[in-house]
C-alpha atoms as a PDB file:
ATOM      1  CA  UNK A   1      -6.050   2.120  16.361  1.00  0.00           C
ATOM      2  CA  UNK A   2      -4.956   3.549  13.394  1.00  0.00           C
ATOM      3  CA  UNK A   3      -4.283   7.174  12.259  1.00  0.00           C
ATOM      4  CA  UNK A   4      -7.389   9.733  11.708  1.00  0.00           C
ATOM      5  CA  UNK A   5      -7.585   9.558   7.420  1.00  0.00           C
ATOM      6  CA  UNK A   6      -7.779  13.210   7.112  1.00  0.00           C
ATOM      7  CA  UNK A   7      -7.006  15.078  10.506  1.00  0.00           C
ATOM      8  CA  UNK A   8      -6.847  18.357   8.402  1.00  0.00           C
ATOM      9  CA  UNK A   9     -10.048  18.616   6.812  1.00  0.00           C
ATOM     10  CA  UNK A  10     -13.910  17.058   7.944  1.00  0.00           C
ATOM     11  CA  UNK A  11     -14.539  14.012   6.385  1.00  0.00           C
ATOM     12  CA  UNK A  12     -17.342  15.054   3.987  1.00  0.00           C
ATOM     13  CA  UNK A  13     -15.084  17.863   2.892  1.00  0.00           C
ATOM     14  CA  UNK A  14     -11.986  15.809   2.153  1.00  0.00           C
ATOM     15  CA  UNK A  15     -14.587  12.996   0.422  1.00  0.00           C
ATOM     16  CA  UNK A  16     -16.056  15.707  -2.213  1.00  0.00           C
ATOM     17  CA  UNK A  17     -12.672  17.252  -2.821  1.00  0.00           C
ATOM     18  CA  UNK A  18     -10.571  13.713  -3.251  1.00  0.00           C
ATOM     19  CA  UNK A  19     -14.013  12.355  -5.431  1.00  0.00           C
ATOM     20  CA  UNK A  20     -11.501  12.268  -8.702  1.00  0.00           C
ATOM     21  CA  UNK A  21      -9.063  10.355  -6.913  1.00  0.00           C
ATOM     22  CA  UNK A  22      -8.828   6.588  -7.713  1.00  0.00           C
ATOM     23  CA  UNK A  23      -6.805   4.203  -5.190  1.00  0.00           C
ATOM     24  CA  UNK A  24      -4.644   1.039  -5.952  1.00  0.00           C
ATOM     25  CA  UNK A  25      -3.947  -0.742  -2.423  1.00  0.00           C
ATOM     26  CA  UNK A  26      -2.770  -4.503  -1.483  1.00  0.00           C
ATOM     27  CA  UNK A  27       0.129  -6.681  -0.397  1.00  0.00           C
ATOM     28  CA  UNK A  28       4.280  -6.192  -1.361  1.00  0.00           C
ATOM     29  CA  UNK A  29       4.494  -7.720  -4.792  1.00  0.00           C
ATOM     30  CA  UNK A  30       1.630  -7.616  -6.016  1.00  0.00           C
ATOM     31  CA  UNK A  31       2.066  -5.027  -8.944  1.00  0.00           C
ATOM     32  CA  UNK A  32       0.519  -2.301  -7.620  1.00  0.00           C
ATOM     33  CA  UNK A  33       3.276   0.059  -9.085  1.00  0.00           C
ATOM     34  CA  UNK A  34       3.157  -1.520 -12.650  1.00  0.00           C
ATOM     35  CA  UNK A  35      -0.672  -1.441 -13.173  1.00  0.00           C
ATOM     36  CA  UNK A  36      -0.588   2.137 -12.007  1.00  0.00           C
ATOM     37  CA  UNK A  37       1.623   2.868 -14.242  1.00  0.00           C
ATOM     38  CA  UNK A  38       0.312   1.700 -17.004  1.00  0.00           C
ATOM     39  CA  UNK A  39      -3.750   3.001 -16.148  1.00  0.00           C
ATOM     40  CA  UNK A  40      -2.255   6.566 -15.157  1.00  0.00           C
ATOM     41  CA  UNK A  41      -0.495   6.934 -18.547  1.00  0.00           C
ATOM     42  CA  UNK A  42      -3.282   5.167 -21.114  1.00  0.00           C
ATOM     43  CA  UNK A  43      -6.235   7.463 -19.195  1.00  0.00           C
ATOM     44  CA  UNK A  44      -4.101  10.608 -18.697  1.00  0.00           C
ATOM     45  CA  UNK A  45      -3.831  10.588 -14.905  1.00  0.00           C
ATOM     46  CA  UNK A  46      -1.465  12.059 -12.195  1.00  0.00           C
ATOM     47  CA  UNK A  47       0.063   9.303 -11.260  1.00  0.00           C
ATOM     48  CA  UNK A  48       0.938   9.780  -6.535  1.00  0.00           C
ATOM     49  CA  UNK A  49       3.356   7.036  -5.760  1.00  0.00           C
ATOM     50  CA  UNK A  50       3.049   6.735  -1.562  1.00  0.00           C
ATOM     51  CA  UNK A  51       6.083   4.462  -1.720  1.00  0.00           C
ATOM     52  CA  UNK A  52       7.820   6.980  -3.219  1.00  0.00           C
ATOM     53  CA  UNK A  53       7.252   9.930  -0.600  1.00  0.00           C
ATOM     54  CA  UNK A  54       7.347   7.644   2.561  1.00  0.00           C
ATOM     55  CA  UNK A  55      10.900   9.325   3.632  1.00  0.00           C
ATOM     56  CA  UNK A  56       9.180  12.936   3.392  1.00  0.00           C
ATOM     57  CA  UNK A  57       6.586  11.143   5.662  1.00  0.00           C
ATOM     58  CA  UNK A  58       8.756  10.249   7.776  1.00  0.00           C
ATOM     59  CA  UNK A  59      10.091  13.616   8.275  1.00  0.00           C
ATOM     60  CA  UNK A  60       7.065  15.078   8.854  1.00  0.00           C
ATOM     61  CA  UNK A  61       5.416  13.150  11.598  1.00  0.00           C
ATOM     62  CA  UNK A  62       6.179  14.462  14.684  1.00  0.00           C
ATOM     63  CA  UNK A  63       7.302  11.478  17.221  1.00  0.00           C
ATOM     64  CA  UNK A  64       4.713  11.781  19.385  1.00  0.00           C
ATOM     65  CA  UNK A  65       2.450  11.248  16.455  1.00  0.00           C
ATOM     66  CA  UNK A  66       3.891   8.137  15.033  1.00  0.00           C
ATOM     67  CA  UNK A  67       5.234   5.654  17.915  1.00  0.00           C
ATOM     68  CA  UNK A  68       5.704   2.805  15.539  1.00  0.00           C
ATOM     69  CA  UNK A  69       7.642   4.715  13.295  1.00  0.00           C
ATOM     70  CA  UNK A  70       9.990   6.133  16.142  1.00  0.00           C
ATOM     71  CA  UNK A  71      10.363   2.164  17.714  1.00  0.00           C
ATOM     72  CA  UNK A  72      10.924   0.803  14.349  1.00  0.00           C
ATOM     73  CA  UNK A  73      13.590   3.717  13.604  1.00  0.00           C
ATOM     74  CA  UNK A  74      15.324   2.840  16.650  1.00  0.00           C
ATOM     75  CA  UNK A  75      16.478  -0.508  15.876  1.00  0.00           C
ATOM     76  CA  UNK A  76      19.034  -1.921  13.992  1.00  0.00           C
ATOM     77  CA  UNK A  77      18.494  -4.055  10.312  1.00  0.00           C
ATOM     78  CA  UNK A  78      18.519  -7.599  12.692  1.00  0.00           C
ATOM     79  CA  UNK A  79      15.950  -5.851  14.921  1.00  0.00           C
ATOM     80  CA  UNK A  80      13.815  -4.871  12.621  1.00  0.00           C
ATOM     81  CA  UNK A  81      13.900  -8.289  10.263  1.00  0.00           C
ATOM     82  CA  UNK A  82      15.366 -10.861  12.185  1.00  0.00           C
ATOM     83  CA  UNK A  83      15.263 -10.872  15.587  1.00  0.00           C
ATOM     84  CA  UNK A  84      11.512 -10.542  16.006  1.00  0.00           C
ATOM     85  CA  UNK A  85       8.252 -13.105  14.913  1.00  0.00           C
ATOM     86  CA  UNK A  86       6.257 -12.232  11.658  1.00  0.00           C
ATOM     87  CA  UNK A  87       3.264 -11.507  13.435  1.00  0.00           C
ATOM     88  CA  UNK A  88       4.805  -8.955  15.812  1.00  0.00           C
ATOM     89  CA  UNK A  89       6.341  -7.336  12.612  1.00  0.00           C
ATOM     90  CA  UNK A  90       3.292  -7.415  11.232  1.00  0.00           C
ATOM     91  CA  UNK A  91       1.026  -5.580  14.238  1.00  0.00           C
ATOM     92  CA  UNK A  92       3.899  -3.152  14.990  1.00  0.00           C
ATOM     93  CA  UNK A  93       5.303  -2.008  11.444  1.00  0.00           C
ATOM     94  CA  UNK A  94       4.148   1.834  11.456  1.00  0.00           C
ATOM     95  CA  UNK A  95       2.825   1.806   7.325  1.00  0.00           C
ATOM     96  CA  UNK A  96       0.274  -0.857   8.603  1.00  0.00           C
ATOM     97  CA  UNK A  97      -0.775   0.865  11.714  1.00  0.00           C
ATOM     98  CA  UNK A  98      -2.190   3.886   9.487  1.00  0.00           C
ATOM     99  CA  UNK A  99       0.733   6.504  10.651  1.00  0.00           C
ATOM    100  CA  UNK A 100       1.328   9.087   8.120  1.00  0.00           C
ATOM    101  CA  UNK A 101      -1.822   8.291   6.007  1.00  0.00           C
ATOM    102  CA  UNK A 102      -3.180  11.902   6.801  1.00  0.00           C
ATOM    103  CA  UNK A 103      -0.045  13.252   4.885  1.00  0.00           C
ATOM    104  CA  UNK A 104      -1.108  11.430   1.901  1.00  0.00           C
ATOM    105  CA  UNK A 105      -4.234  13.206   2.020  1.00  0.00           C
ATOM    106  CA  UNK A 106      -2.705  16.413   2.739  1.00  0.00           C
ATOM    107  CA  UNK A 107      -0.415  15.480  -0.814  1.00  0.00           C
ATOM    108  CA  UNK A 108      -3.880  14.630  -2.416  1.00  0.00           C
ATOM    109  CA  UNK A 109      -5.813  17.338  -1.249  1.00  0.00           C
ATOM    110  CA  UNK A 110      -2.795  19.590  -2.587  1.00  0.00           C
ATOM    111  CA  UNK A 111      -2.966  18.330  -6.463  1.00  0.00           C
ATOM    112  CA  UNK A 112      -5.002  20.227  -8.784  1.00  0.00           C
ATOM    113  CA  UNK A 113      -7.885  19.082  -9.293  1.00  0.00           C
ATOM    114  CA  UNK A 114      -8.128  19.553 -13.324  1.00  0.00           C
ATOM    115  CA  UNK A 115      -7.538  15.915 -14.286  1.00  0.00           C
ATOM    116  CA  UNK A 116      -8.123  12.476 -12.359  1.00  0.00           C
ATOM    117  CA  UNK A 117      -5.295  11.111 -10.139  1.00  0.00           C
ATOM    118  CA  UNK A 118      -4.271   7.528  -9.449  1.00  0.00           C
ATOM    119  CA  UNK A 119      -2.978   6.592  -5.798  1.00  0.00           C
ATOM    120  CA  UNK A 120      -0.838   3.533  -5.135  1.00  0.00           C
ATOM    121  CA  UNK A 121       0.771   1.996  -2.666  1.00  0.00           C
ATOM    122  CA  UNK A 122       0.778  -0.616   0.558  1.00  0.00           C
ATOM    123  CA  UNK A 123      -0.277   2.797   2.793  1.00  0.00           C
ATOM    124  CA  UNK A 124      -3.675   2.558   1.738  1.00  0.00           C
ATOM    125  CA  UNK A 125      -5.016   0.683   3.915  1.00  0.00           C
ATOM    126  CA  UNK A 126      -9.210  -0.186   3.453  1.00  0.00           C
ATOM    127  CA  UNK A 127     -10.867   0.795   6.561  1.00  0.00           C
ATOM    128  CA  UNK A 128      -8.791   4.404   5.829  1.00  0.00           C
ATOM    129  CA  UNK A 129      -9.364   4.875   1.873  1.00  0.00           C
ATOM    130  CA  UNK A 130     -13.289   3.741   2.436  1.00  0.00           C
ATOM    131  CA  UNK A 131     -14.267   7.085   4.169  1.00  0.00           C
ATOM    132  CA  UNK A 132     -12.779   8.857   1.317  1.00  0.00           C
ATOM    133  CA  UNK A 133     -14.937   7.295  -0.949  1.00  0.00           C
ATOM    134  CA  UNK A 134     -17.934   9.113  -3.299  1.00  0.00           C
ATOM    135  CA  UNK A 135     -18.106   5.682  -5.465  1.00  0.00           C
ATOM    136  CA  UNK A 136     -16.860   2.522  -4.471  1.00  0.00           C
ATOM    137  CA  UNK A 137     -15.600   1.718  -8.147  1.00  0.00           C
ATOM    138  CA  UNK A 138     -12.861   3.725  -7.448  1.00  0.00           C
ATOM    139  CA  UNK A 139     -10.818   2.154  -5.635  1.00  0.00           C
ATOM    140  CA  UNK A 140      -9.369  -1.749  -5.873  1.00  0.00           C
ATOM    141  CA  UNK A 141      -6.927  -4.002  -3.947  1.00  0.00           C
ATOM    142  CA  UNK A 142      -4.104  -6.056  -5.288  1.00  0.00           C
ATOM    143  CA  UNK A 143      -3.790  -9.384  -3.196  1.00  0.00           C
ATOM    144  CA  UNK A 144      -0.974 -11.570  -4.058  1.00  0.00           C
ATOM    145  CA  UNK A 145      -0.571 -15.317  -3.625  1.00  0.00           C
ATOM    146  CA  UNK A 146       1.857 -16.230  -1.634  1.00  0.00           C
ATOM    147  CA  UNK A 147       3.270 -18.167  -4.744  1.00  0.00           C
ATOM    148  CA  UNK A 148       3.156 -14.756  -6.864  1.00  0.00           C
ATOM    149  CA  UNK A 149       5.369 -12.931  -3.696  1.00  0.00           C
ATOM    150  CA  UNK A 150       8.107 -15.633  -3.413  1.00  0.00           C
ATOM    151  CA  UNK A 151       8.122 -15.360  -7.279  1.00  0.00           C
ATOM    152  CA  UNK A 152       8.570 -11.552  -7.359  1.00  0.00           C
ATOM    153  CA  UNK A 153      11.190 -11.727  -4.376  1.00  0.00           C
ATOM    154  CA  UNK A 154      13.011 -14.400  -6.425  1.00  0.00           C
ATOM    155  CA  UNK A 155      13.236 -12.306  -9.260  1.00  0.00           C
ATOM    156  CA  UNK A 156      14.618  -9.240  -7.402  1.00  0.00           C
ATOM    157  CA  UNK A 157      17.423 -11.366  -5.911  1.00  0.00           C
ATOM    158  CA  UNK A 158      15.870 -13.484  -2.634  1.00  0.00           C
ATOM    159  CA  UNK A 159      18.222 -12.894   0.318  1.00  0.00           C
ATOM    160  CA  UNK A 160      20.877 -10.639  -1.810  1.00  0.00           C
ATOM    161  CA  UNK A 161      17.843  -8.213  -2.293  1.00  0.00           C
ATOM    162  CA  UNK A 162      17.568  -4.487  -1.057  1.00  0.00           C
ATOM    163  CA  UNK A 163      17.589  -4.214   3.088  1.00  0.00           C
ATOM    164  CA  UNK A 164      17.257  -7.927   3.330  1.00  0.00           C
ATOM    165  CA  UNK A 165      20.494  -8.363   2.606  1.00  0.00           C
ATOM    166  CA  UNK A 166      21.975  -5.745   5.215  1.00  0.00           C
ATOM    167  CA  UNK A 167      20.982  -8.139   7.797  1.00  0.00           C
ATOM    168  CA  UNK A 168      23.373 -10.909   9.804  1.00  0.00           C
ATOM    169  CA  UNK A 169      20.843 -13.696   8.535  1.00  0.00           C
ATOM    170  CA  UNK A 170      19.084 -12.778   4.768  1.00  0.00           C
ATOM    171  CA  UNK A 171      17.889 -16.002   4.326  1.00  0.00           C
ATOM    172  CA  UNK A 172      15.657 -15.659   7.882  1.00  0.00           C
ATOM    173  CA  UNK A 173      14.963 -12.134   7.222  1.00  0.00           C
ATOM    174  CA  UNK A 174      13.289 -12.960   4.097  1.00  0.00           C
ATOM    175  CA  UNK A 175      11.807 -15.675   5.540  1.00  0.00           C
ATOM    176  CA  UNK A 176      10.370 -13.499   7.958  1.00  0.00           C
ATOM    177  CA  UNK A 177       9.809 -10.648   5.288  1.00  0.00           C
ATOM    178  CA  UNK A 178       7.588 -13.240   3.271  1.00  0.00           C
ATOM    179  CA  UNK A 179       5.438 -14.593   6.264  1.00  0.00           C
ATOM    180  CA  UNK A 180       4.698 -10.758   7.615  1.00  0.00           C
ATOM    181  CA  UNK A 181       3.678  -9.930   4.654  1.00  0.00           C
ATOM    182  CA  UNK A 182       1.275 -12.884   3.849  1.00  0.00           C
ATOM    183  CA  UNK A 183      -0.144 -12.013   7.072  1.00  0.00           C
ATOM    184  CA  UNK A 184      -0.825  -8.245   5.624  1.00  0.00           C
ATOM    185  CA  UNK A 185      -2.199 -10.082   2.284  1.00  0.00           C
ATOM    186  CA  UNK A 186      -5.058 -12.027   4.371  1.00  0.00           C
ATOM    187  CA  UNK A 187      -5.968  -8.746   6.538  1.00  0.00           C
ATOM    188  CA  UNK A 188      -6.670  -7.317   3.529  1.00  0.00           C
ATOM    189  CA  UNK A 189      -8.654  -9.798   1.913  1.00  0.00           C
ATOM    190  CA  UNK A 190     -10.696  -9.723   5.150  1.00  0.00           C
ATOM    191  CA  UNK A 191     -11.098  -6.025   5.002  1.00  0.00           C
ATOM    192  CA  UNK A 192     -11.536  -5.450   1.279  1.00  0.00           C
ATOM    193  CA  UNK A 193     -14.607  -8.481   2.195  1.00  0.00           C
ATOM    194  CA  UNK A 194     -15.956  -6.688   5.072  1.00  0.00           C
ATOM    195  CA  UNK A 195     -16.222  -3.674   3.626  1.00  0.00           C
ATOM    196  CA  UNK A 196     -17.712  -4.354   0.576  1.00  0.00           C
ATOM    197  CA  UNK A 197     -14.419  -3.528  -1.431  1.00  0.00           C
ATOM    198  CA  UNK A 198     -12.801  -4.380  -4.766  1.00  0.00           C
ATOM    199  CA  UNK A 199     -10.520  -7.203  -4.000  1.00  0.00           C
ATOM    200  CA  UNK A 200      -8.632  -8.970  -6.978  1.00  0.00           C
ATOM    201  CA  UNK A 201      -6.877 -12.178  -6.535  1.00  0.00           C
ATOM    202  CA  UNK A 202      -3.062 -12.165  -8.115  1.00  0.00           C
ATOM    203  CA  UNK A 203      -1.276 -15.626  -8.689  1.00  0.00           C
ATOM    204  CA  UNK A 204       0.515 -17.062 -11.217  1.00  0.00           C
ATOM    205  CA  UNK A 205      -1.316 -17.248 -13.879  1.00  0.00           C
ATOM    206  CA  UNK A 206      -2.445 -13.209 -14.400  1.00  0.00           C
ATOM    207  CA  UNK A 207      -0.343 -11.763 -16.956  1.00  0.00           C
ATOM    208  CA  UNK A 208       0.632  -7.900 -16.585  1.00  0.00           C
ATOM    209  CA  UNK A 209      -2.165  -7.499 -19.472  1.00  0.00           C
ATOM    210  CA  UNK A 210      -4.539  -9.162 -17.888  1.00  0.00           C
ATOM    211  CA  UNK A 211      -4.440  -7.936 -14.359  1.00  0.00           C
ATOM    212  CA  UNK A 212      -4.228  -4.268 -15.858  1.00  0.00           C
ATOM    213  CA  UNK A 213      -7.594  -5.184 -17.738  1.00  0.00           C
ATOM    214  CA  UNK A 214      -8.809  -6.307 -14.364  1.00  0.00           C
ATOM    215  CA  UNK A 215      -8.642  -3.064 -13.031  1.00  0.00           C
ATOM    216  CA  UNK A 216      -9.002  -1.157 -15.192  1.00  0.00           C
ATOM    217  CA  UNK A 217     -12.941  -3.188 -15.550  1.00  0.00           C
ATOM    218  CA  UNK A 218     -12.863  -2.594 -11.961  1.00  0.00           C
ATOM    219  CA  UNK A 219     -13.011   1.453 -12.126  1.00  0.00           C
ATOM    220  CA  UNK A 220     -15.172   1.172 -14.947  1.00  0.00           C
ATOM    221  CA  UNK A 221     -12.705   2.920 -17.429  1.00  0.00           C
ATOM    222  CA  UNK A 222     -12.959   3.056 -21.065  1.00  0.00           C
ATOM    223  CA  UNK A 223     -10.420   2.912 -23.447  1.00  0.00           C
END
């Protein structure tokens, strides 16, 4: 279903060579950027955004290669958030159907090697980042409450906020926005569980201190 995790190199190859690689995954708004943030820059890491280079993604992947991403570039802001139900933009959006994760390799595989690197972003998906593995300490999954995500959303504006707001209906758009990506939240708490992954709860009451500890304890780094 989803995209092959590392179409240019053989599995065990592309394991051994990402082995210094640590991942952050999980649901919008969960803090995935801050945490990484702050980890990459206490423990001296290369910090790879995948939000950040999802536009040079996008360019890359031929259309044949990435059907979701072609049908979702083809519609307009009220076809993409508005018109359709949560669970159909949930099973359709392209970043959740695995296309483009083989470029994020390819970036990975690309870094030197010299110092460990810290991955973040919605893209990695579990069944995808658990081939990859040498340890499963290394990588850890940020799953928000729904409470947390309406909170975070809030605070960046609710319906005035980013693309939302280019739509003919915000208020349903982020409706919609907010129920896809609860959806996402519980597919990866059933994943992260299935697999035998690091899944960590994020609600209310985990400060920015405290969930950085968390992971931090997770990947079994030292101050």
């Amino acid at each position: 279903m989803h995209s092959a995790p590392n179409e240019g190199a053989r599995p065990d190859v592309a394991r051994e060579r990402l082995r210094h690689v640590y991942w952050i995954g999980g649901g919008s708004g969960a803090g995935k950027s801050t945490i990484a943030r702050r980890i990459a820059d206490g423990h001296g890491m290369h910090l790879y955004d995948t939000d950040a280079v999802m536009p040079d993604h996008a360019r890359r992947m031929p259309a044949e290669e990435a059907p979701y991403l072609r049908d979702f570039a083809a519609m307009d802001m009220d076809e993409r958030w508005v018109a359709r139900s949560p669970r159909e933009m949930l099973d359709t959006f392209h970043w959740y159907r695995g296309e483009g994760f083989a470029l994020i390799v390819e970036d990975l595989l690309a870094l030197p090697a010299d110092r460990p690197v810290l991955a973040e972003g919605f893209r990695l998906l579990p069944e995808l980042v658990r081939p990859l593995l040498t340890e499963m300490d290394r990588a850890v999954w940020l799953l928000p409450t729904p409470g947390f995500r309406q909170t975070v959303f809030d605070g960046r504006g609710g319906p005035a906020w980013g693309f939302v707001a280019k739509t003919g209906d915000p208020h349903h758009a982020l409706r919609n926005l907010l129920q896809r990506d609860a959806m996402f939240t519980d597919r990866l708490t059933e994943q992260t569980r299935d697999l035998d992954l690091n899944g960590l709860k994020v609600d209310l009451t985990v400060t920015e201190e405290d969930l950085a500890r968390r992971v931090s304890a997770a990947f079994n780094l030292r101050k």
